[in-house]
N, C-alpha and C. Protein backbone atom coordinates (compact mmCIF):
# COMPACT_ATOMS: atom_id res chain seq x y z
N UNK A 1 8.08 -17.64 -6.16
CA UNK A 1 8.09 -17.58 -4.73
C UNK A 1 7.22 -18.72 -4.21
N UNK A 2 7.57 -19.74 -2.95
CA UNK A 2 6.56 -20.10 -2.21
C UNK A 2 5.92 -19.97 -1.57
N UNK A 3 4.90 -20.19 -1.20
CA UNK A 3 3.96 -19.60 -0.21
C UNK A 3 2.97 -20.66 0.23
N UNK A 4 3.30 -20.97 1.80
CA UNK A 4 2.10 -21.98 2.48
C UNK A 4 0.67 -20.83 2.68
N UNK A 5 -0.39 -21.27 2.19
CA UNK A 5 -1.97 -20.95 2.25
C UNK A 5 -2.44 -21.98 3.19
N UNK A 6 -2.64 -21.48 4.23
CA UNK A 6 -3.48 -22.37 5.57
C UNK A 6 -4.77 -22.01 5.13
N UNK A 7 -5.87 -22.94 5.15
CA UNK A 7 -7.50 -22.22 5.16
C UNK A 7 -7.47 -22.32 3.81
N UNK A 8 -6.65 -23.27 2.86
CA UNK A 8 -6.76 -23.13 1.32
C UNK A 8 -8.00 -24.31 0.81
N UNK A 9 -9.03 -24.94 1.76
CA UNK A 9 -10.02 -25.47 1.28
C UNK A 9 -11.19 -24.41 1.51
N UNK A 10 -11.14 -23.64 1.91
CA UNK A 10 -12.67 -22.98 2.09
C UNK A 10 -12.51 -22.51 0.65
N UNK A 11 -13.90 -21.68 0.88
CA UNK A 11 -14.28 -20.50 -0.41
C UNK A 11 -13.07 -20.06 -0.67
N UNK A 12 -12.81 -18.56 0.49
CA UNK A 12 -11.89 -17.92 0.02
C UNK A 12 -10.16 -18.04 -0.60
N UNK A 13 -10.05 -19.21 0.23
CA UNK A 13 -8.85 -19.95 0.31
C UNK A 13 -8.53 -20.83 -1.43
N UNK A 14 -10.15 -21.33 -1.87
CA UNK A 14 -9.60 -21.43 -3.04
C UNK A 14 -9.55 -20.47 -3.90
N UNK A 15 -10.44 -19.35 -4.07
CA UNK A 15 -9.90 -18.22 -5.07
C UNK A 15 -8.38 -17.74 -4.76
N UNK A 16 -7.80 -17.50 -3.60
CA UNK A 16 -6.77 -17.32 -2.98
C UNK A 16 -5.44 -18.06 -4.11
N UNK A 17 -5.87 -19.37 -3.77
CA UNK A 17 -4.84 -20.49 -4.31
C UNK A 17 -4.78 -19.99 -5.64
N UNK A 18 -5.89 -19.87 -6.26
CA UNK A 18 -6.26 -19.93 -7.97
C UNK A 18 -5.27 -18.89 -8.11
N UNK A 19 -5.42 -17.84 -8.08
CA UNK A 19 -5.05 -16.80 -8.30
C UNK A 19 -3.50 -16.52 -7.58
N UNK A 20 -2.90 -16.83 -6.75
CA UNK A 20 -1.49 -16.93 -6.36
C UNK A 20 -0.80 -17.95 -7.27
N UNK A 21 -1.46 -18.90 -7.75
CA UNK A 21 -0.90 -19.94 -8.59
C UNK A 21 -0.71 -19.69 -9.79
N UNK A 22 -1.11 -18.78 -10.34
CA UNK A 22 -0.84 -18.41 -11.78
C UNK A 22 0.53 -17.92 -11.74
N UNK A 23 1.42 -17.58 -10.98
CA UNK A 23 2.55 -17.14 -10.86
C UNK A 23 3.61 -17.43 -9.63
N UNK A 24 2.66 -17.96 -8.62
CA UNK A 24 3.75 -18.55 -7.82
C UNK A 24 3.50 -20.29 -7.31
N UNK A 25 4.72 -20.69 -6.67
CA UNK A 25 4.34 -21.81 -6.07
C UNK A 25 3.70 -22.06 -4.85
N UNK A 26 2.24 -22.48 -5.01
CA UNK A 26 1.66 -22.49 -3.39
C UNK A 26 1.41 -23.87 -3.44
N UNK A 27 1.74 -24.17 -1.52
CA UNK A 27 1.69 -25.46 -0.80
C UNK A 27 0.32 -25.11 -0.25
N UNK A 28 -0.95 -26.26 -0.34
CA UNK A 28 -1.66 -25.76 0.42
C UNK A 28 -1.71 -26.50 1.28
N UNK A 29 -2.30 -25.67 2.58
CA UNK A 29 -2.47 -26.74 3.86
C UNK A 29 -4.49 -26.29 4.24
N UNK A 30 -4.77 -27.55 5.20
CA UNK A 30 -6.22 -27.14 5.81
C UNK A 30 -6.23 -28.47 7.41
N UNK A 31 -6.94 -27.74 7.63
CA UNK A 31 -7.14 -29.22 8.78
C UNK A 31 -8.16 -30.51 7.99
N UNK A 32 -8.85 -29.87 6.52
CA UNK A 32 -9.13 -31.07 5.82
C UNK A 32 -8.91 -31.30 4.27
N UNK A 33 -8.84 -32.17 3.57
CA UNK A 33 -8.65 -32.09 2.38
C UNK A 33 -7.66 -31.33 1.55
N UNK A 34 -6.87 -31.15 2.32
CA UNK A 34 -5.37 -30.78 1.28
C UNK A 34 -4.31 -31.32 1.06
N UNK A 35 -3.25 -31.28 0.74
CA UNK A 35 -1.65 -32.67 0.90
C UNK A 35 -1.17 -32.35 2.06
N UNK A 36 -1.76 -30.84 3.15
CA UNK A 36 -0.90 -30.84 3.93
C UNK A 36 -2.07 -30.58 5.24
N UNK A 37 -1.79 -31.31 6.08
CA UNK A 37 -3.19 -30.94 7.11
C UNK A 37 -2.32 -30.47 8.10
N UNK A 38 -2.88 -29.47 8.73
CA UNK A 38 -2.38 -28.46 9.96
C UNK A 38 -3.67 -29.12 10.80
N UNK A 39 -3.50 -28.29 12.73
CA UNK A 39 -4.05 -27.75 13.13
C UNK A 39 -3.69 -26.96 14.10
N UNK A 40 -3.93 -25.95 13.98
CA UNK A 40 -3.03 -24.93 14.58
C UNK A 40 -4.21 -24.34 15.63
């Protein structure tokens, strides 16, 4: 499954990633430091 993670540079956002990634495909986005910058 894919799944966009907004907020995937903070703390929580990277345990988040870690752990969704062992089994699915996540895009991450942040307003800094990710391949995908939002700002919402």
């Amino acid at each position: 499954m894919r799944i966009l993670l907004i907020g995937a540079t903070g703390t929580i956002g990277k345990a988040i990633a870690a752990t969704l990634g062992r089994r699915h495909e996540v895009l991450l986005a942040s307003r800094q430091q990710a391949p995908l910058h939002v700002d919402i």
